[in-house]
Protein backbone atom coordinates (compact mmCIF):
# COMPACT_ATOMS: atom_id res chain seq x y z
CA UNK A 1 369.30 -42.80 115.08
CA UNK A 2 366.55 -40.67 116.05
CA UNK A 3 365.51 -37.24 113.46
CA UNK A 4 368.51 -34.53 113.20
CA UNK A 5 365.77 -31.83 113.50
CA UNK A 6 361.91 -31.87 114.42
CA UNK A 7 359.74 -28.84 112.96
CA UNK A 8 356.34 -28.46 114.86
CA UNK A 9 354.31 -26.36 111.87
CA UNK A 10 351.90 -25.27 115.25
CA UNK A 11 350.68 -26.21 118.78
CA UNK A 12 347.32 -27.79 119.57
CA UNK A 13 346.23 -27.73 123.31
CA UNK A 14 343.84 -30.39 124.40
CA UNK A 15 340.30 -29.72 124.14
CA UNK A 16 340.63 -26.56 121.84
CA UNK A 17 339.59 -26.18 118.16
CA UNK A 18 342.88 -27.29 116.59
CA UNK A 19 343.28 -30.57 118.74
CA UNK A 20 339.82 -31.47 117.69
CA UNK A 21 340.38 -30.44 114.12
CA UNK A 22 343.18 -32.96 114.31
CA UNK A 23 341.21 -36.12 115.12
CA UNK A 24 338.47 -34.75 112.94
CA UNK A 25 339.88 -34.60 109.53
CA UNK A 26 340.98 -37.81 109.11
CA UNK A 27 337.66 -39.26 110.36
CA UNK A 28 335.47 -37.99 107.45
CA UNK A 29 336.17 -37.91 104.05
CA UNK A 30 338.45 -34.68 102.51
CA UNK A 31 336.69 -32.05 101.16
CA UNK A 32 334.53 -29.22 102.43
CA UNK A 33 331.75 -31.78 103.53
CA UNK A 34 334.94 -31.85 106.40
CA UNK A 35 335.45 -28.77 108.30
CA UNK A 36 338.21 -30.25 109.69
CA UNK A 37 339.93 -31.05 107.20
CA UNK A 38 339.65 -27.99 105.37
CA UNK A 39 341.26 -26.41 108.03
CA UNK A 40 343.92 -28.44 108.43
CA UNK A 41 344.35 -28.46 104.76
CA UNK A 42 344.92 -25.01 104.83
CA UNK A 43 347.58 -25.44 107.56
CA UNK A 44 349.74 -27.58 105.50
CA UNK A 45 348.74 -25.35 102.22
CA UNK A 46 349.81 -22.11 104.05
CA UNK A 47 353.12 -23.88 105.38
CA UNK A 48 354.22 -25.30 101.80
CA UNK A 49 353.33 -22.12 99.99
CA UNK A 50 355.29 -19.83 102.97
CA UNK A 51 357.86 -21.87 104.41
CA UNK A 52 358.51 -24.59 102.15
CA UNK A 53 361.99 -23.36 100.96
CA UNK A 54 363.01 -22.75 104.36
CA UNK A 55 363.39 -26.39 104.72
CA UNK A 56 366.46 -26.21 102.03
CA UNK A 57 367.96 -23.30 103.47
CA UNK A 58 368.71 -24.14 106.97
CA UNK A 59 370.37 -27.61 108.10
CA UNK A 60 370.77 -30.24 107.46
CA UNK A 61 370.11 -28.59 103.79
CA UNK A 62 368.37 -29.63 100.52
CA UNK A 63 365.29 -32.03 100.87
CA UNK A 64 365.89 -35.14 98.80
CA UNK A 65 362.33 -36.80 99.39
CA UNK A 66 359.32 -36.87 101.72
CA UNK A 67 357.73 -40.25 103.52
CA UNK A 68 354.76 -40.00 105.97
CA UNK A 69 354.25 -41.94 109.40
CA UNK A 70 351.71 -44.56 108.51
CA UNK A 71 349.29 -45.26 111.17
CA UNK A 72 349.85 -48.41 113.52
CA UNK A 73 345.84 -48.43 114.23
CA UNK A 74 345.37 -50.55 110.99
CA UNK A 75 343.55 -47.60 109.41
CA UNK A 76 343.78 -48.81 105.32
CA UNK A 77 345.53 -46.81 102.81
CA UNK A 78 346.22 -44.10 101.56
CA UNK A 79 345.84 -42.03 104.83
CA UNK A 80 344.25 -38.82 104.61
CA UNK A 81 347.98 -37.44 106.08
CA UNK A 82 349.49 -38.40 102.68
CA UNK A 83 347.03 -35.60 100.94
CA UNK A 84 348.80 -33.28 103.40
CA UNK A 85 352.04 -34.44 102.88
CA UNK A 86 351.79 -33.02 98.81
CA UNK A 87 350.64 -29.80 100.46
CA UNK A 88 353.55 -29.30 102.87
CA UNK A 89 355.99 -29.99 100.83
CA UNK A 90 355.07 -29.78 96.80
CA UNK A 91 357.20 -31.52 94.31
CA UNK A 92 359.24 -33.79 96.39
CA UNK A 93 359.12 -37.70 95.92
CA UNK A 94 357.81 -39.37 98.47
CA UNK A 95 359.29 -42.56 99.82
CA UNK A 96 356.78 -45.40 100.86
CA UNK A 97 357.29 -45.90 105.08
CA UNK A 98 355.36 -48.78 105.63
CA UNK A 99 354.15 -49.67 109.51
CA UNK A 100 354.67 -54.27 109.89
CA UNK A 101 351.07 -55.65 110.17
CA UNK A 102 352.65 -58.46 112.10
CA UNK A 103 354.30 -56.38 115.24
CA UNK A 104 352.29 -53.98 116.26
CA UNK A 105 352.00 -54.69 119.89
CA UNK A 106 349.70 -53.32 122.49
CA UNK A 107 349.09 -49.20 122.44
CA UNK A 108 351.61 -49.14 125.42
CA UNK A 109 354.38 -51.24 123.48
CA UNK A 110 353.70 -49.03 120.32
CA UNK A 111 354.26 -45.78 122.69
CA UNK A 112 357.99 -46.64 123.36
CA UNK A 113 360.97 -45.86 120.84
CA UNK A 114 360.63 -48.89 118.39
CA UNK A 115 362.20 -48.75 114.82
CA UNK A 116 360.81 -52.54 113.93
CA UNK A 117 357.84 -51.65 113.55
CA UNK A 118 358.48 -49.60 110.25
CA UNK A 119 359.85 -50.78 107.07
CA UNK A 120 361.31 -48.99 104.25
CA UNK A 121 360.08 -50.45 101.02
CA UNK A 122 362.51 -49.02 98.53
CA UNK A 123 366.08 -48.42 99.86
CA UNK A 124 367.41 -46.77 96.91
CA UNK A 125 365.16 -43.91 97.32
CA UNK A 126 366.02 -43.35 100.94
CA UNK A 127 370.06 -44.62 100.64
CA UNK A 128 372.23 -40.56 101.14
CA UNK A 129 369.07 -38.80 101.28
CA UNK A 130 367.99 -35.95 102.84
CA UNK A 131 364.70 -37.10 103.45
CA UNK A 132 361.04 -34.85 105.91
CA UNK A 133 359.43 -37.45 107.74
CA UNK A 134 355.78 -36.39 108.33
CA UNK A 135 353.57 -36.63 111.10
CA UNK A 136 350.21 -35.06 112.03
CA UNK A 137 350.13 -35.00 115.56
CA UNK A 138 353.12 -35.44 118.58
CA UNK A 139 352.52 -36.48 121.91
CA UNK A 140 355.43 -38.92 123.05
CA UNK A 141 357.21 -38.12 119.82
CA UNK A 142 357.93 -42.32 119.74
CA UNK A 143 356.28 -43.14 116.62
CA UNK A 144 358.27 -40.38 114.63
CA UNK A 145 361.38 -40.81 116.21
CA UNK A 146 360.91 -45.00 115.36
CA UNK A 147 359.98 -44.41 112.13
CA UNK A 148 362.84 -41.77 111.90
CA UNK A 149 365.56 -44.73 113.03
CA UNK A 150 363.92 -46.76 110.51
CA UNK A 151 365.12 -44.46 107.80
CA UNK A 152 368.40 -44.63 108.74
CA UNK A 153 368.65 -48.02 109.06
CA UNK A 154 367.77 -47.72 105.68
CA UNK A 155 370.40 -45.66 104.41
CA UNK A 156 368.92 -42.03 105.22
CA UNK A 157 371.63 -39.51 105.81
CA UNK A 158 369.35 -37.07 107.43
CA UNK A 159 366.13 -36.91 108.70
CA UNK A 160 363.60 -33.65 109.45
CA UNK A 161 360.65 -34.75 111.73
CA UNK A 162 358.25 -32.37 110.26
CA UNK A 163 354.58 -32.58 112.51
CA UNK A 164 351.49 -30.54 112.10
CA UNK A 165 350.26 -30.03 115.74
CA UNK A 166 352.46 -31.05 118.40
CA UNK A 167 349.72 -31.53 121.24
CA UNK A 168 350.05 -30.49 125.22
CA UNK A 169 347.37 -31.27 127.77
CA UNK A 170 347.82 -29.22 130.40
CA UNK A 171 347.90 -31.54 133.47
CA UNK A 172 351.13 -33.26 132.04
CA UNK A 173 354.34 -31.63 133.26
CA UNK A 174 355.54 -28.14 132.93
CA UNK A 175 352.71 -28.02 130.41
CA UNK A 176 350.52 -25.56 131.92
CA UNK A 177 353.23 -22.69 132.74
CA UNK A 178 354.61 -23.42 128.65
CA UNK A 179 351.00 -22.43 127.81
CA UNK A 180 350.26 -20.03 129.44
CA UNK A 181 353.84 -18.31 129.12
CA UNK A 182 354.48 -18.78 125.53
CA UNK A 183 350.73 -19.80 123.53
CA UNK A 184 349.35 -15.80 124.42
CA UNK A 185 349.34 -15.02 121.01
CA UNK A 186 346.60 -16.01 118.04
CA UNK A 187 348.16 -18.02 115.30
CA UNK A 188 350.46 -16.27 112.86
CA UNK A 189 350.71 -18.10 109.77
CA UNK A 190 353.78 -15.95 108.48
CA UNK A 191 356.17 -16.87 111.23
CA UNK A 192 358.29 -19.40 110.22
CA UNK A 193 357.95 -22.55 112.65
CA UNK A 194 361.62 -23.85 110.97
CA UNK A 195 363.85 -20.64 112.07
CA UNK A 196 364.23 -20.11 115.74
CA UNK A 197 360.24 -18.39 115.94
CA UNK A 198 357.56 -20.75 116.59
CA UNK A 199 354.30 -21.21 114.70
CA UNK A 200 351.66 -21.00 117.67
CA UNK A 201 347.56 -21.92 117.20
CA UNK A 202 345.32 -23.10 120.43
């Protein structure tokens, strides 16, 4: 039930420019009054404008439609994410996720692998599609992969996870060694985070 494939675009590393960019650009308004989110902006611009067709050319194949992780904090609508959503991928329909206002649960509840708390809100669009599920930032990877089992309870055939930053602190696991093994190298825009190279900023 969970995504067929999940695309990190790059990696943020607590505490560095791009994890704080992350917070930041959603907590001002767009524009460049928002250094933050002109940044990440260009992130998602750079990705859609580069890689977008790579998304059709590898499995699970042509992108049907596009629906965004809505935020379980009870931020209102439309989330600054959806703006980015029309950069990464430009021209596809997006399907409305929507998260239930009455099932949220505690943060630690809403960290655990929970499709019930998403709701599709047109089936038709989603029913044998091919559909990117975006997210902004991964941690735990539990509110993608819910909302991703949401979709195909819906009717999805596949789903791509496709997430902006996918965050490591260092203190957590085999963190540390990944960074300081593989994140030696300044972003690169041009490689292509959906083949088997990884996009890379910290």
């Amino acid at each position: 039930m969970t995504a067929d494939k999940v695309i990190f675009v790059a990696y943020s590393v607590a505490d560095s420019q791009s994890d704080w960019d992350m917070h930041r650009y959603k907590a001002a308004a767009p524009g460049p009054s928002n250094p933050s989110w002109m940044r990440t902006a260009g992130l998602a611009a750079h990705f859609g404008l580069m890689h977008r067709g790579c998304l059709d050319a590898g499995p699970p194949g042509q992108v049907d439609a596009l629906a965004v992780v809505p935020s379980l904090g009870g931020r209102p609508s439309p989330h600054p994410l959806e703006a980015l959503a029309a950069y990464l991928l430009p021209g596809v329909p997006a399907v409305l996720l929507s998260a239930d206002p009455g099932d949220r649960g505690d943060r630690d509840r809403r960290r655990v692998f929970w499709p019930d708390f998403f709701a599709v809100r047109d089936r038709e669009a989603v029913n044998g599609r091919h559909v990117v599920l975006v997210d902004d930032t991964w941690v735990t990877g539990s509110h993608l992969q819910s909302a991703a089992a949401a979709l195909r309870q819906a009717g999805a055939a596949r789903v791509t996870g496709l997430v902006l930053a996918r965050r490591l602190r260092p203190e957590w696991g085999t963190n540390a060694g990944f960074i300081a093994e593989q994140l030696t190298r300044p972003y690169d825009i041009t490689v292509c985070p959906v083949g088997e190279h990884v996009a890379r900023f910290g």
